[in-house]
N, C-alpha and C. Protein backbone atom coordinates (compact mmCIF):
# COMPACT_ATOMS: atom_id res chain seq x y z
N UNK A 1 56.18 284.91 60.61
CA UNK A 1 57.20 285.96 60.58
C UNK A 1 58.01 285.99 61.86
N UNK A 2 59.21 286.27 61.71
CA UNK A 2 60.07 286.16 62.98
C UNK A 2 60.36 285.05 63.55
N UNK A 3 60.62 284.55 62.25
CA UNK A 3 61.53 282.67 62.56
C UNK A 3 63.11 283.07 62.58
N UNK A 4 63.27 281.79 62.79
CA UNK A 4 65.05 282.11 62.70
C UNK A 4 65.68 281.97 61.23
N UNK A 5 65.08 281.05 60.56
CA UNK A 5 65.21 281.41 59.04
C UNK A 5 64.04 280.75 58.46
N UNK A 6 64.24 281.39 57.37
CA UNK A 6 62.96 280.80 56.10
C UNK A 6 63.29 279.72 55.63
N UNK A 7 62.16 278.95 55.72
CA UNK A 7 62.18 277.80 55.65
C UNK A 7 60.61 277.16 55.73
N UNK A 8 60.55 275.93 54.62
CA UNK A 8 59.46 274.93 54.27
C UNK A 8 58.98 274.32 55.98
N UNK A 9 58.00 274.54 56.47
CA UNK A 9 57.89 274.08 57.90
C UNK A 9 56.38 272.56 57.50
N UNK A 10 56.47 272.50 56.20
CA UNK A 10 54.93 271.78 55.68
C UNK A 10 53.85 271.81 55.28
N UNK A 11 52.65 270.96 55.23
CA UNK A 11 51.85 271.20 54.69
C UNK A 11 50.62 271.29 55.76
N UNK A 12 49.93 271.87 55.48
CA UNK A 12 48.61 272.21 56.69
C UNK A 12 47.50 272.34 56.38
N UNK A 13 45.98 271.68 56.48
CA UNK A 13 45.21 272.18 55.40
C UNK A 13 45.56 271.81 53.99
N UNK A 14 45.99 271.16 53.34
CA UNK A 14 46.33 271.28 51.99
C UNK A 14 47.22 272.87 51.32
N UNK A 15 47.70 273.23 52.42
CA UNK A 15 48.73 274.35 52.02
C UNK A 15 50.13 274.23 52.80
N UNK A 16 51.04 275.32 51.43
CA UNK A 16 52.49 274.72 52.04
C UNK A 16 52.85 275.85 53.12
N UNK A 17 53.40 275.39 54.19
CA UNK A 17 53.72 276.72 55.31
C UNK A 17 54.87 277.12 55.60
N UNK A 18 55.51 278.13 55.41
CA UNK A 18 56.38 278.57 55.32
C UNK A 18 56.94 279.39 55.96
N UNK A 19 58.06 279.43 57.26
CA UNK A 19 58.34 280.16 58.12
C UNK A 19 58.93 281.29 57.80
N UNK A 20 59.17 282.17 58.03
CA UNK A 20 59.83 283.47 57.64
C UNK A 20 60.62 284.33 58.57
N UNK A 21 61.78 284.43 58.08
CA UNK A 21 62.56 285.32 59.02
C UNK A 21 62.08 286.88 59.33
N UNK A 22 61.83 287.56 58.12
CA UNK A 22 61.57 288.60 58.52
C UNK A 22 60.22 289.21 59.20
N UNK A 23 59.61 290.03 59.90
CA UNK A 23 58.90 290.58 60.68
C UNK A 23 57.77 291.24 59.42
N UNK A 24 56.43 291.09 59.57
CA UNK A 24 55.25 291.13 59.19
C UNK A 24 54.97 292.80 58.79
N UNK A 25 56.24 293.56 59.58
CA UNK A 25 56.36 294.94 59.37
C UNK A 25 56.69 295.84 57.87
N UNK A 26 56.09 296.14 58.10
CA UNK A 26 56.00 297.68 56.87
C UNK A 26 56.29 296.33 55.48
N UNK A 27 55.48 295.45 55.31
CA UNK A 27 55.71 294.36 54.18
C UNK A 27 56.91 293.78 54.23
N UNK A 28 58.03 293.49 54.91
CA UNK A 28 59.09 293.38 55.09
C UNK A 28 58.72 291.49 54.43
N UNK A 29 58.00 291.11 55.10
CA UNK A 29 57.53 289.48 55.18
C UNK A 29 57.36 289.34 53.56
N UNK A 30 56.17 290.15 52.95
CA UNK A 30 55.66 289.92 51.71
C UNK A 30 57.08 290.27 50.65
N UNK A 31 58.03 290.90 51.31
CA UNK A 31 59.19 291.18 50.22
C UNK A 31 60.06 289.77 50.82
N UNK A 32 60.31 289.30 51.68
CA UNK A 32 61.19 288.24 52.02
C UNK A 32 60.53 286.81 51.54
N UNK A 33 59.37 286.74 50.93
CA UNK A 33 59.03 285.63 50.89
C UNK A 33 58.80 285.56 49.33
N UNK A 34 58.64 286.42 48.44
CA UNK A 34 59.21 286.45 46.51
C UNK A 34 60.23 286.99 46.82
N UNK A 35 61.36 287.06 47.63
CA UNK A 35 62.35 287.27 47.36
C UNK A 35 63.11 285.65 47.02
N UNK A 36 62.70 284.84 48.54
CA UNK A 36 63.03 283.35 48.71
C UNK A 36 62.30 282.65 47.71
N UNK A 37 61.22 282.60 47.27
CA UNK A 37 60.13 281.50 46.48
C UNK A 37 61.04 282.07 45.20
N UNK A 38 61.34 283.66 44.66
CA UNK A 38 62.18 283.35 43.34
C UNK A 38 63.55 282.74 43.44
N UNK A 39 64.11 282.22 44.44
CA UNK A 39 65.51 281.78 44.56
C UNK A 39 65.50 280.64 44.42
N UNK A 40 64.70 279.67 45.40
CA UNK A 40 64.35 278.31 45.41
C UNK A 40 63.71 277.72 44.06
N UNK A 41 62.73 278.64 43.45
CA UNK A 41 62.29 277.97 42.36
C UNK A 41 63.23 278.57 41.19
N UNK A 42 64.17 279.31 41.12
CA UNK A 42 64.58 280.01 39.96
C UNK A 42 64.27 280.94 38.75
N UNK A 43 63.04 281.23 39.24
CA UNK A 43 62.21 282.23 38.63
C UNK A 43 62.39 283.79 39.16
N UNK A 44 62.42 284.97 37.78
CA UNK A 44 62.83 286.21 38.01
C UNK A 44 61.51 286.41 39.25
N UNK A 45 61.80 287.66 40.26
CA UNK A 45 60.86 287.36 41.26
C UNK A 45 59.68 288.40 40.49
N UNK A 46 59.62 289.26 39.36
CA UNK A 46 58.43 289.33 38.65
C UNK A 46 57.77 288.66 38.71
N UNK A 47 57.75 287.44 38.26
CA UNK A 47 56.98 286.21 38.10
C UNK A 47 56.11 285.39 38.57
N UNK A 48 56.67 286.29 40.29
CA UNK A 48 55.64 285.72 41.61
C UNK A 48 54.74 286.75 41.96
N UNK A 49 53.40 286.70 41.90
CA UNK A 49 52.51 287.74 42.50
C UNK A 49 51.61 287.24 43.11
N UNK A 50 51.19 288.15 43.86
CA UNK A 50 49.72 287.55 45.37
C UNK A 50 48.69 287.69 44.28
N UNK A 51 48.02 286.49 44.89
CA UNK A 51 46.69 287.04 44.27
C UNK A 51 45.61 286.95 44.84
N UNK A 52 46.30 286.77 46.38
CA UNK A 52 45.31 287.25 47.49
C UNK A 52 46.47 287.18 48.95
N UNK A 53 45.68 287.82 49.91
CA UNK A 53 46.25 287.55 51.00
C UNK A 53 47.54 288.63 50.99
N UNK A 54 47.34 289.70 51.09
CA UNK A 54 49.14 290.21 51.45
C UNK A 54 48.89 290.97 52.77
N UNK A 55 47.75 290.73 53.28
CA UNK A 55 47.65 291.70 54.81
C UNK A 55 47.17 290.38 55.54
N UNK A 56 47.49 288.94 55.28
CA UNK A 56 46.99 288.08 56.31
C UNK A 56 48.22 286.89 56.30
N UNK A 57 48.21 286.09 57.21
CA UNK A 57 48.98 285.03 56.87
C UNK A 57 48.84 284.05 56.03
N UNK A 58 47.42 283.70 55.68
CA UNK A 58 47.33 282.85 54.46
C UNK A 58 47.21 283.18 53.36
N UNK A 59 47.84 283.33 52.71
CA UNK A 59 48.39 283.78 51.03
C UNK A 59 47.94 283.31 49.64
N UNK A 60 48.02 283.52 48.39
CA UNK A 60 47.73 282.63 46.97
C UNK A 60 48.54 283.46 46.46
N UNK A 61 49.29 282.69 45.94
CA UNK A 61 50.53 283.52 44.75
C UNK A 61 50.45 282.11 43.58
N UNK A 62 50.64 283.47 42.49
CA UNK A 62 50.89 283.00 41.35
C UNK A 62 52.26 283.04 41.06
N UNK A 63 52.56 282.11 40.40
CA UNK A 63 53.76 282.01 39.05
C UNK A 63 54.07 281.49 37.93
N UNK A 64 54.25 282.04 37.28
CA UNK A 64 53.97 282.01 35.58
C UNK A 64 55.45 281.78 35.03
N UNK A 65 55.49 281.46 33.58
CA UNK A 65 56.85 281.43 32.82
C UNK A 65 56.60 279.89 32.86
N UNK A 66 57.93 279.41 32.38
CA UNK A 66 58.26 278.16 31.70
C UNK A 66 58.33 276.94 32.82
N UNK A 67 58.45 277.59 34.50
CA UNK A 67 58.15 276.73 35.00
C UNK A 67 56.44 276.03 35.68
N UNK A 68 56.66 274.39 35.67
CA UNK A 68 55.37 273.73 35.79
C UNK A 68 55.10 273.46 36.98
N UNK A 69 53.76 273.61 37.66
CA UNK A 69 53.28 273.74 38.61
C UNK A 69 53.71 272.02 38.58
N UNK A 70 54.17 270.94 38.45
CA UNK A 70 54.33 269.49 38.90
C UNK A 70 56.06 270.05 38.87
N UNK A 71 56.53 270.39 38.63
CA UNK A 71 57.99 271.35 39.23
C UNK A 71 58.31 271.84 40.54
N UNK A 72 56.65 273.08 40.61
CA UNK A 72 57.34 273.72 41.59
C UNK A 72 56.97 273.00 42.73
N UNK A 73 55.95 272.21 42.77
CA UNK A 73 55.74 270.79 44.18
C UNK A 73 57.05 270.20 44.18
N UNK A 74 57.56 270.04 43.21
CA UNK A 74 59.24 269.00 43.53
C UNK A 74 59.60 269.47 44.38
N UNK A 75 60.21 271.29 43.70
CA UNK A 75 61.21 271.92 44.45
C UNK A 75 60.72 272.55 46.10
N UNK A 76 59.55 272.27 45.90
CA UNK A 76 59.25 273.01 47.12
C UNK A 76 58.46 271.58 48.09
N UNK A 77 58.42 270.88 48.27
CA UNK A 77 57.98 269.68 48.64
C UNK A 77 58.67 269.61 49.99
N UNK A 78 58.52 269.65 51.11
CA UNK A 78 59.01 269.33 52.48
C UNK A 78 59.29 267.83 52.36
């Protein structure tokens, strides 16, 4: 949180890391980051939910609908 913009920074651990502009404050981060993951992948941002992690930096989000998890590695692939 408190990058200069959001943005794919790689993979770490077998996870993708993802810098974030906005500040870790009052959820500001957890709204800036399904705000960006529904833009980049094109999915309504319903679609993206934690399904762990929203008070730490390492995260699990789901997303559902018509797009395929061998998709969203394309689009999101550093």
């Amino acid at each position: 949180p408190g990058a200069k913009q959001t943005k794919i920074v790689g993979l770490h651990d077998g996870c993708l890391k993802i810098s974030l502009q906005a500040l870790a404050a009052d959820n500001k981060a957890n709204e800036m980051l399904l705000a960006w993951l529904s833009k980049q992948l094109k999915v309504p941002q319903k679609q993206i939910q934690f399904l762990s992690g929203q008070s730490s930096r390492k995260k699990r989000l789901e997303v559902w609908g018509s797009i395929t998890p061998e998709h969203i590695m394309e689009i999101l692939s550093p």
